[in-house]
C-alpha atoms as a PDB file:
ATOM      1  CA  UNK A   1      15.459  59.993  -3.619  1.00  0.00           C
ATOM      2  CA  UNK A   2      17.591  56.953  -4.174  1.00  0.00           C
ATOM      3  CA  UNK A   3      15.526  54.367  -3.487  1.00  0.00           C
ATOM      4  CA  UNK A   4      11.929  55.685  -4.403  1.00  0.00           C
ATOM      5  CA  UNK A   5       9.654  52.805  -2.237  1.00  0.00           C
ATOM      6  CA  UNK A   6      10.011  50.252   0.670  1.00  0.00           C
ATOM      7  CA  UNK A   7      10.390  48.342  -2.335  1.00  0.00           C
ATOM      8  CA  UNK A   8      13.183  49.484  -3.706  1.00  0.00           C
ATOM      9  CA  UNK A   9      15.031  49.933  -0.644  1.00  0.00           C
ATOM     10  CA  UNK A  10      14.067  45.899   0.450  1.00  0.00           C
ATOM     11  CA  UNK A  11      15.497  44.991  -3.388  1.00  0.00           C
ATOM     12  CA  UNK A  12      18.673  47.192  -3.156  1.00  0.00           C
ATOM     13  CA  UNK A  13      21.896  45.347  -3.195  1.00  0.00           C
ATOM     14  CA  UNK A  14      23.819  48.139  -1.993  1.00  0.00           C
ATOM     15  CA  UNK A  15      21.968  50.106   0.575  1.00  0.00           C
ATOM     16  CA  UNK A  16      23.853  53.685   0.878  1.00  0.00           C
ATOM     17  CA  UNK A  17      22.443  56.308   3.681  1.00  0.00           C
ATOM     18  CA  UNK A  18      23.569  59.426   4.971  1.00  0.00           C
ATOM     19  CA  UNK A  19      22.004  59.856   9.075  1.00  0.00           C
ATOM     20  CA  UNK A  20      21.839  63.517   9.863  1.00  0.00           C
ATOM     21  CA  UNK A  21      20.018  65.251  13.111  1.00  0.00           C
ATOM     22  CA  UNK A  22      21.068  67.250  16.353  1.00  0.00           C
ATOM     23  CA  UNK A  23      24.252  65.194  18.324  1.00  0.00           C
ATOM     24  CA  UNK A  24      23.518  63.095  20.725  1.00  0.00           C
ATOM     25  CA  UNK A  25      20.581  61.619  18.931  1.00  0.00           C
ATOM     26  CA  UNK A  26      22.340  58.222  18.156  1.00  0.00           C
ATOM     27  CA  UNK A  27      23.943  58.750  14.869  1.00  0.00           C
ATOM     28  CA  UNK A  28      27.695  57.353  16.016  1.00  0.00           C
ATOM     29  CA  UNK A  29      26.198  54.602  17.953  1.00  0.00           C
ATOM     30  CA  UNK A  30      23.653  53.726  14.691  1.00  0.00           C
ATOM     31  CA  UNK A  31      26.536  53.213  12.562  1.00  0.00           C
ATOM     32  CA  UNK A  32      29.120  51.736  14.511  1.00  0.00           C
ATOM     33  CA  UNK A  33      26.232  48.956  15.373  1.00  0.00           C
ATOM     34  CA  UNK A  34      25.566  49.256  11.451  1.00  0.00           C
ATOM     35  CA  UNK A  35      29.885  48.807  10.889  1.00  0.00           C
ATOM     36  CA  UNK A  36      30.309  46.292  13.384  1.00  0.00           C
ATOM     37  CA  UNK A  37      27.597  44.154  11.471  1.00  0.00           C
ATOM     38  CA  UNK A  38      30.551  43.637   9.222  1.00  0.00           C
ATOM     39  CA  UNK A  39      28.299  44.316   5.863  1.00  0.00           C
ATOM     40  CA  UNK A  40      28.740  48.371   6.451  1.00  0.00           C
ATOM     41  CA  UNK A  41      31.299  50.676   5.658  1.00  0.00           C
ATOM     42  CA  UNK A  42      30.909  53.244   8.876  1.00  0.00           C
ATOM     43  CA  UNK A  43      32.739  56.935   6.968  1.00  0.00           C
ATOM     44  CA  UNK A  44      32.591  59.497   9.689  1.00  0.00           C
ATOM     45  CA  UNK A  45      32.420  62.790   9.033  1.00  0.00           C
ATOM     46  CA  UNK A  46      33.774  64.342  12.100  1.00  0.00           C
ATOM     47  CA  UNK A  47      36.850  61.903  11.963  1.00  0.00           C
ATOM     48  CA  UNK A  48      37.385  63.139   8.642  1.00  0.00           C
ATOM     49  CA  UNK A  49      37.369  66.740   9.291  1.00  0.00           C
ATOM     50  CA  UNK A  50      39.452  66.171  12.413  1.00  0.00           C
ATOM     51  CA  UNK A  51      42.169  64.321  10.247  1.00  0.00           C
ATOM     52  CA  UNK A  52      42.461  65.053   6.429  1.00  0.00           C
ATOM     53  CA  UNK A  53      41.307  68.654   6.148  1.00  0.00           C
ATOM     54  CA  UNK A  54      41.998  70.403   9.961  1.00  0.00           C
ATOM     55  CA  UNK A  55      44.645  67.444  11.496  1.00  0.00           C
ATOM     56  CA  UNK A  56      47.320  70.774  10.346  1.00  0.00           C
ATOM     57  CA  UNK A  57      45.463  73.358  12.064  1.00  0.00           C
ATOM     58  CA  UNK A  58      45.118  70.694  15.034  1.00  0.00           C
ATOM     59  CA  UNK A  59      48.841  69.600  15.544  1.00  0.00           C
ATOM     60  CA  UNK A  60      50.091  73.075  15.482  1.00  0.00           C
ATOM     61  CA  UNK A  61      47.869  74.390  17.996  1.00  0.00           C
ATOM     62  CA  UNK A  62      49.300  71.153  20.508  1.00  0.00           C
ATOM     63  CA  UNK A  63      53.106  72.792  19.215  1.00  0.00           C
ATOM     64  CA  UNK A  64      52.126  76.507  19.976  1.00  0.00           C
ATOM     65  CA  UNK A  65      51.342  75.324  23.296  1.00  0.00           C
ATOM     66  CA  UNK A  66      54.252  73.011  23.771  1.00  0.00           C
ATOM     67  CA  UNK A  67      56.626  75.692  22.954  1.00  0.00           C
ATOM     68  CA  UNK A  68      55.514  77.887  25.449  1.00  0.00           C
ATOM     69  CA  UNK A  69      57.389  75.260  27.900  1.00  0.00           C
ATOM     70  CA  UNK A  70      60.723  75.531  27.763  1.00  0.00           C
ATOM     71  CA  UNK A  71      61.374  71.850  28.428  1.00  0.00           C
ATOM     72  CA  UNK A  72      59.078  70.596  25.392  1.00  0.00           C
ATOM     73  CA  UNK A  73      60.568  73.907  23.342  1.00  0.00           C
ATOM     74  CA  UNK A  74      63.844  72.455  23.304  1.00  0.00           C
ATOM     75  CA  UNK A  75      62.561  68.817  22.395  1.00  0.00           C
ATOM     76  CA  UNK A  76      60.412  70.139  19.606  1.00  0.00           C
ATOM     77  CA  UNK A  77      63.388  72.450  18.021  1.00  0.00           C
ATOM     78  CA  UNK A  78      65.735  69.294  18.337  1.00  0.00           C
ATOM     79  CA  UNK A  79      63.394  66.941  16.795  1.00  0.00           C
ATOM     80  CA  UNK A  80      63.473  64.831  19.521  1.00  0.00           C
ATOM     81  CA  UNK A  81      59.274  64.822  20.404  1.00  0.00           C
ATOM     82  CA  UNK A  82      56.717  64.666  17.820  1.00  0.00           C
ATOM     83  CA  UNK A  83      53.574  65.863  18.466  1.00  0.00           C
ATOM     84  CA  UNK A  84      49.806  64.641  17.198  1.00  0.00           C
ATOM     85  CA  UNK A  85      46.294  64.521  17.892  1.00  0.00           C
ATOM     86  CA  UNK A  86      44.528  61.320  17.867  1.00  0.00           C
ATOM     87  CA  UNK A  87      41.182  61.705  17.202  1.00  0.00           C
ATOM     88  CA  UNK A  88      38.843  58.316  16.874  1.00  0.00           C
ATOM     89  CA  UNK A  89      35.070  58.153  16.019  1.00  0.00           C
ATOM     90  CA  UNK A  90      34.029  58.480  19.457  1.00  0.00           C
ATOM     91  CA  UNK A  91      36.388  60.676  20.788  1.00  0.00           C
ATOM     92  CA  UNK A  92      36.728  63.873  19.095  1.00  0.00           C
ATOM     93  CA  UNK A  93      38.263  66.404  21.419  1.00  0.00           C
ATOM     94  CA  UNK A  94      41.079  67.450  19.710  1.00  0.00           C
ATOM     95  CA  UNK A  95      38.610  69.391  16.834  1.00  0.00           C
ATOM     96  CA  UNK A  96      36.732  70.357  19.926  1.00  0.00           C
ATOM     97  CA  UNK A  97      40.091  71.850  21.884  1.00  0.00           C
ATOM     98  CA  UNK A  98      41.213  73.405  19.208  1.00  0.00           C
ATOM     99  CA  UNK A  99      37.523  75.318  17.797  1.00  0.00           C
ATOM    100  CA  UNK A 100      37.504  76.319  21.066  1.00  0.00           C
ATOM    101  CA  UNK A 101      35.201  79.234  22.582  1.00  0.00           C
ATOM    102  CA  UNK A 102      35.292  82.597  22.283  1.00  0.00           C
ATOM    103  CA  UNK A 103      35.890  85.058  25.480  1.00  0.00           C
ATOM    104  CA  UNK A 104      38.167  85.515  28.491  1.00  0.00           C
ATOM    105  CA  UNK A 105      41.872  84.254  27.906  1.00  0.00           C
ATOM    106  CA  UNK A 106      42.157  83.582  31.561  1.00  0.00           C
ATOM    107  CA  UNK A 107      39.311  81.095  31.508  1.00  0.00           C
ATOM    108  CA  UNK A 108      40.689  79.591  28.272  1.00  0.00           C
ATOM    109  CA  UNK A 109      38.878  81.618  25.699  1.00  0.00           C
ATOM    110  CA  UNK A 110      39.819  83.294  22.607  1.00  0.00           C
ATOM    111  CA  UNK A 111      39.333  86.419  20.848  1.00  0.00           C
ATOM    112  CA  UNK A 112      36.005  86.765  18.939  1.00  0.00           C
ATOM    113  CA  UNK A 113      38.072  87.278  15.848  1.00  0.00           C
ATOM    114  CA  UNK A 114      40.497  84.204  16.231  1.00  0.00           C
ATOM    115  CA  UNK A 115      37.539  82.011  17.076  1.00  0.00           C
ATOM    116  CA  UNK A 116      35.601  82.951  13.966  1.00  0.00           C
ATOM    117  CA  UNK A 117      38.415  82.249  12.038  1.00  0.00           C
ATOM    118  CA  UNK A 118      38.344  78.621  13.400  1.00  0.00           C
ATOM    119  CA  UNK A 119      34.675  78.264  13.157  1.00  0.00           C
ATOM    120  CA  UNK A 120      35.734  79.116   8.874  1.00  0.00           C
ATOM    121  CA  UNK A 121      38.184  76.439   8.710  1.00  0.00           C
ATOM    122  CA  UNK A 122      35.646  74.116  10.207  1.00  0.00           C
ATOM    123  CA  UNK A 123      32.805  75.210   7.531  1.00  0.00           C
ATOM    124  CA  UNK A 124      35.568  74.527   4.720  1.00  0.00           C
ATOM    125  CA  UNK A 125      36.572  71.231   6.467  1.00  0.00           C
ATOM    126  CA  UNK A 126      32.695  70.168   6.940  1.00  0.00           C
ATOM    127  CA  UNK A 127      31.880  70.908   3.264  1.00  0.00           C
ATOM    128  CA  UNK A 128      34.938  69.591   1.796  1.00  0.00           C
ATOM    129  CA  UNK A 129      34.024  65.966   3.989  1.00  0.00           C
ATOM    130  CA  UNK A 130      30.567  66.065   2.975  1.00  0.00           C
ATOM    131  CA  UNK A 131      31.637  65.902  -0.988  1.00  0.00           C
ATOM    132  CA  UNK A 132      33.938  63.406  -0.063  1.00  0.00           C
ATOM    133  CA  UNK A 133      31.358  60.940   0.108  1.00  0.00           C
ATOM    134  CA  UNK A 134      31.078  59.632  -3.172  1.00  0.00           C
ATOM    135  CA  UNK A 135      34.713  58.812  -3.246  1.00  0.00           C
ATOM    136  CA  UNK A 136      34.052  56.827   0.187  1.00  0.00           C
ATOM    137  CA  UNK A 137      31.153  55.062  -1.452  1.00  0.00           C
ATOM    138  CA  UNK A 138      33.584  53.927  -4.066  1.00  0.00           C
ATOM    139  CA  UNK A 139      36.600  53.170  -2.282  1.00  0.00           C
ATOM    140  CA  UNK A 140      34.807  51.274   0.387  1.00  0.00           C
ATOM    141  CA  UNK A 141      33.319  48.714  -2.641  1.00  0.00           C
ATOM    142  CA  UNK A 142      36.222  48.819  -4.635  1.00  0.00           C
ATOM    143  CA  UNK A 143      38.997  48.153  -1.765  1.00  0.00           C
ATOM    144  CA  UNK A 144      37.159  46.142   0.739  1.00  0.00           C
ATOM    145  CA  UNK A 145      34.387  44.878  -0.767  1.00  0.00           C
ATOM    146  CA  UNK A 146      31.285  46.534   1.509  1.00  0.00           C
ATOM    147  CA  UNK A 147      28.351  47.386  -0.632  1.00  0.00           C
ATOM    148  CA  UNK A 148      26.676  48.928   1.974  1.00  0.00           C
ATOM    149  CA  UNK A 149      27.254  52.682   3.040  1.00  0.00           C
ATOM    150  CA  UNK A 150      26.278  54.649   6.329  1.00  0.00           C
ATOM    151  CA  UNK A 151      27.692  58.402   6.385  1.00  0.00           C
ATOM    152  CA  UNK A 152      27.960  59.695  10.117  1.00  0.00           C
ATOM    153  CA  UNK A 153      27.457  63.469   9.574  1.00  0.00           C
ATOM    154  CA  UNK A 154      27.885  66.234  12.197  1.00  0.00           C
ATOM    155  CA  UNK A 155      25.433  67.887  13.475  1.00  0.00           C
ATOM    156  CA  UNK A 156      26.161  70.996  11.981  1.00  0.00           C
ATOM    157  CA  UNK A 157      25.259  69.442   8.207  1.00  0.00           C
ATOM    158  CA  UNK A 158      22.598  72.014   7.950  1.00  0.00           C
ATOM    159  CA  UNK A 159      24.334  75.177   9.080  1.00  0.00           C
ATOM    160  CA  UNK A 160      26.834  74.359   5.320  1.00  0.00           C
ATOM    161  CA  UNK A 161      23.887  73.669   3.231  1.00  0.00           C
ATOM    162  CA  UNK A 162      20.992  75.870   2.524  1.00  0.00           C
ATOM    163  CA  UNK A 163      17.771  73.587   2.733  1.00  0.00           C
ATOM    164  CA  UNK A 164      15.502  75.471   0.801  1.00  0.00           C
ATOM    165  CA  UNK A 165      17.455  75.833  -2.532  1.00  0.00           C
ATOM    166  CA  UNK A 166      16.540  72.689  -4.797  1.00  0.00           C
ATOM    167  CA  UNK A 167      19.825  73.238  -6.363  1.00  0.00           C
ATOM    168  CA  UNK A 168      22.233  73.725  -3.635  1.00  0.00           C
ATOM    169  CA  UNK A 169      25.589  72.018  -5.054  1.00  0.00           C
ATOM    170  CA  UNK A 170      26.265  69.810  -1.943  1.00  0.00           C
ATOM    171  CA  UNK A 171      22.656  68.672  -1.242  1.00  0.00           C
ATOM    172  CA  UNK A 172      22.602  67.987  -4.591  1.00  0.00           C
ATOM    173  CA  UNK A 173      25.691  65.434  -4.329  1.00  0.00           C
ATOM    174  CA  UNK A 174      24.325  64.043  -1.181  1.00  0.00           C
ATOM    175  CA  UNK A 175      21.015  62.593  -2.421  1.00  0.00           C
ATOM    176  CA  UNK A 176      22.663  61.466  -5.548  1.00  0.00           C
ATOM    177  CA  UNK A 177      24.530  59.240  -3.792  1.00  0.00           C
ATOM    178  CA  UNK A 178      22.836  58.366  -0.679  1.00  0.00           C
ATOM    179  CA  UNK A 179      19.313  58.518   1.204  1.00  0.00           C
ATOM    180  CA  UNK A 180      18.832  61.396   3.499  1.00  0.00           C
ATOM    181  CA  UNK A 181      18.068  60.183   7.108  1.00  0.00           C
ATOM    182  CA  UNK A 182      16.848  62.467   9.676  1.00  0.00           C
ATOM    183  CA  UNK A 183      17.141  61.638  13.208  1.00  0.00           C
ATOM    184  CA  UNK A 184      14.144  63.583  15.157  1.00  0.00           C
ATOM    185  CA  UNK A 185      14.433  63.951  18.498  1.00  0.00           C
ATOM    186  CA  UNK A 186      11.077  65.216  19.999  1.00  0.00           C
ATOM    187  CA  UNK A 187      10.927  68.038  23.136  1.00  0.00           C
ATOM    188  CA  UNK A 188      12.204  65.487  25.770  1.00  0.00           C
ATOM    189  CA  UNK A 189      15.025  64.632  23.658  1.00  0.00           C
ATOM    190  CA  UNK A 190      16.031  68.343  23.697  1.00  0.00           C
ATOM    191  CA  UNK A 191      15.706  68.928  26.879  1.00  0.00           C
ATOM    192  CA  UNK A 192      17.835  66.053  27.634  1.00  0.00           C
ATOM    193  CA  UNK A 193      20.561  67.433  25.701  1.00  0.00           C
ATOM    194  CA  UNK A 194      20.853  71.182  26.322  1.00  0.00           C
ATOM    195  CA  UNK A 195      20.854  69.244  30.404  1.00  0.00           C
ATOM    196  CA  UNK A 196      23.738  67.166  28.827  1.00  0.00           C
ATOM    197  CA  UNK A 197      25.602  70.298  27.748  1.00  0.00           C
ATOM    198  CA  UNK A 198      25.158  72.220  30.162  1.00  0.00           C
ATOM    199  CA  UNK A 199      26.461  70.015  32.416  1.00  0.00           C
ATOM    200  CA  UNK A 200      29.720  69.816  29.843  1.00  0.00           C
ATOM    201  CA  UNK A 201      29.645  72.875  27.263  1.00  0.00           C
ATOM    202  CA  UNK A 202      31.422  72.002  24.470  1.00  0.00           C
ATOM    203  CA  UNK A 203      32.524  73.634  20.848  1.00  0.00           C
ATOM    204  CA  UNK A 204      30.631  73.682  18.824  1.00  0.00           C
ATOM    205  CA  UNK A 205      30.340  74.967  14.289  1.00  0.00           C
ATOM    206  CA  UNK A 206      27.704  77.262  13.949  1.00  0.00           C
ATOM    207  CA  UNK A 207      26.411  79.449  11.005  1.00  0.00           C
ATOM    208  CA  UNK A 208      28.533  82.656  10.614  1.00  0.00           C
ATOM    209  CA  UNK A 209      25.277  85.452  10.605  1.00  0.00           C
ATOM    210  CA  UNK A 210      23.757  83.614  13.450  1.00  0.00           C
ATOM    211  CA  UNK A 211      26.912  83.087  15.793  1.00  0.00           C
ATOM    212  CA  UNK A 212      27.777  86.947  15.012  1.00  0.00           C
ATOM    213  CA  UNK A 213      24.092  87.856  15.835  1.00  0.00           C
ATOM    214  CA  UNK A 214      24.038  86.117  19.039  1.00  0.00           C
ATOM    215  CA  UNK A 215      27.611  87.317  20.242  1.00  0.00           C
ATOM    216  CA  UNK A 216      26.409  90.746  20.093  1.00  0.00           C
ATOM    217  CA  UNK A 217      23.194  89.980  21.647  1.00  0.00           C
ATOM    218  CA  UNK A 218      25.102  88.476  24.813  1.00  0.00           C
ATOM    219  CA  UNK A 219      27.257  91.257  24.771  1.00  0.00           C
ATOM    220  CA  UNK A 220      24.345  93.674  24.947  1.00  0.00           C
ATOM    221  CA  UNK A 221      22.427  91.727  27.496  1.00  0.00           C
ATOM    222  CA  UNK A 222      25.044  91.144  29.884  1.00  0.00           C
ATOM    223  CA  UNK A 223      27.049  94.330  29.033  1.00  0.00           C
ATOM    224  CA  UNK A 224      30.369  92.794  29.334  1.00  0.00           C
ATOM    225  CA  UNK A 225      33.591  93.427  26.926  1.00  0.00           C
ATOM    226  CA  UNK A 226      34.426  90.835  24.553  1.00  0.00           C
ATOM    227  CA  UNK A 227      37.353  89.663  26.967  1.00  0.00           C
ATOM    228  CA  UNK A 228      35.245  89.783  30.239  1.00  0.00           C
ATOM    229  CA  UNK A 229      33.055  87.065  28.723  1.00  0.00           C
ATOM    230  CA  UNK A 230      32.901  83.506  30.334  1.00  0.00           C
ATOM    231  CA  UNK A 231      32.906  81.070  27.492  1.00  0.00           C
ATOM    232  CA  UNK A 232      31.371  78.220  29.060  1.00  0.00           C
ATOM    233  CA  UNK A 233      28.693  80.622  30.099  1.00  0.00           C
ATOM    234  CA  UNK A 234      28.312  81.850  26.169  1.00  0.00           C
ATOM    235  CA  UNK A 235      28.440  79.044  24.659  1.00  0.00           C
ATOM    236  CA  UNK A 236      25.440  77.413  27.122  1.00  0.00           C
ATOM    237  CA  UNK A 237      23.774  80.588  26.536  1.00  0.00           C
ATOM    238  CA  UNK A 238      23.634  80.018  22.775  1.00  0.00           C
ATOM    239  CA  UNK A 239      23.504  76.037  22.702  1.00  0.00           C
ATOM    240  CA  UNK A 240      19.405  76.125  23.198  1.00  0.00           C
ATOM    241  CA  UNK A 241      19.402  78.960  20.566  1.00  0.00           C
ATOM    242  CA  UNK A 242      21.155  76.866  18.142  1.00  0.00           C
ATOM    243  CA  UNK A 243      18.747  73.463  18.370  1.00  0.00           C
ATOM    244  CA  UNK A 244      16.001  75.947  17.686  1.00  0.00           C
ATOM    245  CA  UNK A 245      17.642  77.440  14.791  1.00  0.00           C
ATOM    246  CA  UNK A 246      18.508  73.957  13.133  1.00  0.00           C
ATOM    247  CA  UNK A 247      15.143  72.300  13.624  1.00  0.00           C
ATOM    248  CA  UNK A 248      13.922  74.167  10.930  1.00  0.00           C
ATOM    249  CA  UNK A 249      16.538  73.236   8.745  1.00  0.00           C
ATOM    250  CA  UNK A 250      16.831  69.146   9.480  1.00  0.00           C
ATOM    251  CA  UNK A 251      12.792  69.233   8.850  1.00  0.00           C
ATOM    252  CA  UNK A 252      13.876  70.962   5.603  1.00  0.00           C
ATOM    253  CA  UNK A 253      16.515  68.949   4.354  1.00  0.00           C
ATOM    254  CA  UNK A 254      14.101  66.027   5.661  1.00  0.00           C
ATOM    255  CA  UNK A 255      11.967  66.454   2.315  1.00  0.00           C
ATOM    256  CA  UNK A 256      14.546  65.068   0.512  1.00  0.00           C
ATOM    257  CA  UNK A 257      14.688  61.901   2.184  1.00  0.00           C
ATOM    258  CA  UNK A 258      12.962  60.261   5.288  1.00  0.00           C
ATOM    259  CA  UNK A 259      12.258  61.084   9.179  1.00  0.00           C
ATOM    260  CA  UNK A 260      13.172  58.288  11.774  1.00  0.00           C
ATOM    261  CA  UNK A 261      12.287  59.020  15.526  1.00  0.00           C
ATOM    262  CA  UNK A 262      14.885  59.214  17.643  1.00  0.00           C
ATOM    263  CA  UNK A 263      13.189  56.780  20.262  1.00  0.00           C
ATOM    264  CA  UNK A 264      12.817  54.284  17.324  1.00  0.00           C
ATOM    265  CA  UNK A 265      16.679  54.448  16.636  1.00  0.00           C
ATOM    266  CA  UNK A 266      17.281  53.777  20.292  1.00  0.00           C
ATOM    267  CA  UNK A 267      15.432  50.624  19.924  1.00  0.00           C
ATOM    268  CA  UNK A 268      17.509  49.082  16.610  1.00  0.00           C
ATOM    269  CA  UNK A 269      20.026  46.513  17.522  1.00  0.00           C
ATOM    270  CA  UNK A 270      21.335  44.652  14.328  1.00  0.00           C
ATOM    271  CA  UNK A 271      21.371  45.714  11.005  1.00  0.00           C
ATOM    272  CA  UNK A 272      18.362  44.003   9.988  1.00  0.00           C
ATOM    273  CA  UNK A 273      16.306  46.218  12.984  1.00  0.00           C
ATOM    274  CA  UNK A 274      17.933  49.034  10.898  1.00  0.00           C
ATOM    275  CA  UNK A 275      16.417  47.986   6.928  1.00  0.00           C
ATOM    276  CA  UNK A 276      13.122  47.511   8.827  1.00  0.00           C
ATOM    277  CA  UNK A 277      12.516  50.737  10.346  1.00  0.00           C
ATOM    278  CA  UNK A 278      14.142  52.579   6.880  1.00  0.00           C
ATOM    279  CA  UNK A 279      11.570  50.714   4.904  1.00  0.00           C
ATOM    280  CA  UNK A 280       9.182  51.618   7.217  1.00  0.00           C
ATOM    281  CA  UNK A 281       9.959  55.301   6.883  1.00  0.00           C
ATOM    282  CA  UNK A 282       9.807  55.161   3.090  1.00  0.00           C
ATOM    283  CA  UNK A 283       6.685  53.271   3.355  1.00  0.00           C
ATOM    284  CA  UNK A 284       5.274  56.462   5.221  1.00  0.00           C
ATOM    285  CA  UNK A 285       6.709  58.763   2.816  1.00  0.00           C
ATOM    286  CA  UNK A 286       5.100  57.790   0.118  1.00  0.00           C
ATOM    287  CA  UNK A 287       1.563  57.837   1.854  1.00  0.00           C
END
């Protein structure tokens, strides 16, 4: 690990972490509190994704559907409208819109295939963010002067990793360059958020075998035809399945850094609430 005690961590003059865990845990609202401090450097990996590697893919999905009006056809072909998504670290429905969810067209969902293509963009996109974060580290020193470092992943980090290879290339990168900070959530906690989404389904990345495994298993159980499905109703179907599929792999990935309970987050107001309950995790890690 980076910093190897409480110690070390205390000592550090340029603390560097990377929070990781299931969304809706607190990891945006951690590091904004952490950025608005003033001493972090908040780099978002959604944002990221949303903007440098799929803000393409994003834009001309907004100018497929614009040309389908006549009125906005004729404005885009004349150059006279521009069209963009602006995405911001705590609003990130454009990447959301445009991953979409797979089913009927009539109820806005797309073709198994087409949505499985956007679910690979979004895999290249995550991993390509991810090993951006050295270069953030840097940049954030050498251009505005914060020594400190908090990277916001997604909460699909451990679907483009595998957790139980010591030399997976990314992982690898990651804990070279910051400490590994898992976000548990305990049973309440998930049963608070799969309440949450049900309530509002969203898009979500998931691992290619398992979203492919459980497509066919709704299919079987509910008999329907790929274009029958509803997607809100998929995609609430697999939600629960997913949290039970990552747990596994945060508690994996965990053993390269330190657990934090999600209840504990909650309670951290100030950056200095934040060291103390870090050093507090390392302190139990190396019991």
């Amino acid at each position: 690990m980076l910093y190897k005690s409480a110690a070390d961590w205390q000592a550090a003059a340029r603390k560097r972490v990377l929070l990781f865990g299931m969304s809706g845990l607190g990891k945006t609202r951690l590091a904004s509190l952490l950025r608005d401090q003033g001493d972090w450097f908040h780099y978002s990996i959604d944002y990221r994704i949303g903007t440098r590697y799929m803000g393409e893919h994003i834009a001309d999905h907004f100018k497929r559907e614009a040309m389908k009006v006549p009125f906005l056809r004729d404005l885009l072909m004349t150059d006279s409208i521009s069209i963009e998504s602006k995405i911001r670290f705590h609003n990130l429905a454009p990447l959301s819109t445009y991953l979409g969810k797979p089913g009927d067209p009539a109820k806005g969902g797309l073709p198994f295939d087409d949505y499985m293509r956007r679910q690979e963009q979004h895999r290249a996109a995550e991993i390509a963010a991810l090993a951006d974060t050295p270069q953030f580290i840097a940049r954030a020193e050498e251009i505005y002067g914060y020594a400190n470092f908090v990277c916001d992943s997604g909460g699909s980090i451990c679907e483009v990793v595998d957790p139980w290879d010591p030399a997976d290339p990314l992982l690898r990168l990651l804990e070279d360059s910051v400490l590994l900070i898992w976000i548990e959530g305990s049973e309440a906690h998930t049963e608070e958020l799969v309440r949450r989404f049900d309530r509002a389904p969203k898009p979500m990345y998931y691992q290619p075998d398992f979203l492919r495994t459980r497509w066919n298993e709704y299919l079987q159980e509910t008999g329907l035809a790929e274009d029958q499905v509803d997607p809100d109703a998929f995609v609430r179907w697999t939600y629960a399945r997913a949290l039970a599929h990552r747990q596994p792999r945060y508690a994996e990935m965990a053993r390269r850094g330190v657990t934090v309970q999600a209840d504990e987050v909650a309670q951290v107001e100030d950056a200095a609430g934040f060291e103390a309950l870090v050093a507090r995790a390392l302190e139990a890690k190396g019991q």
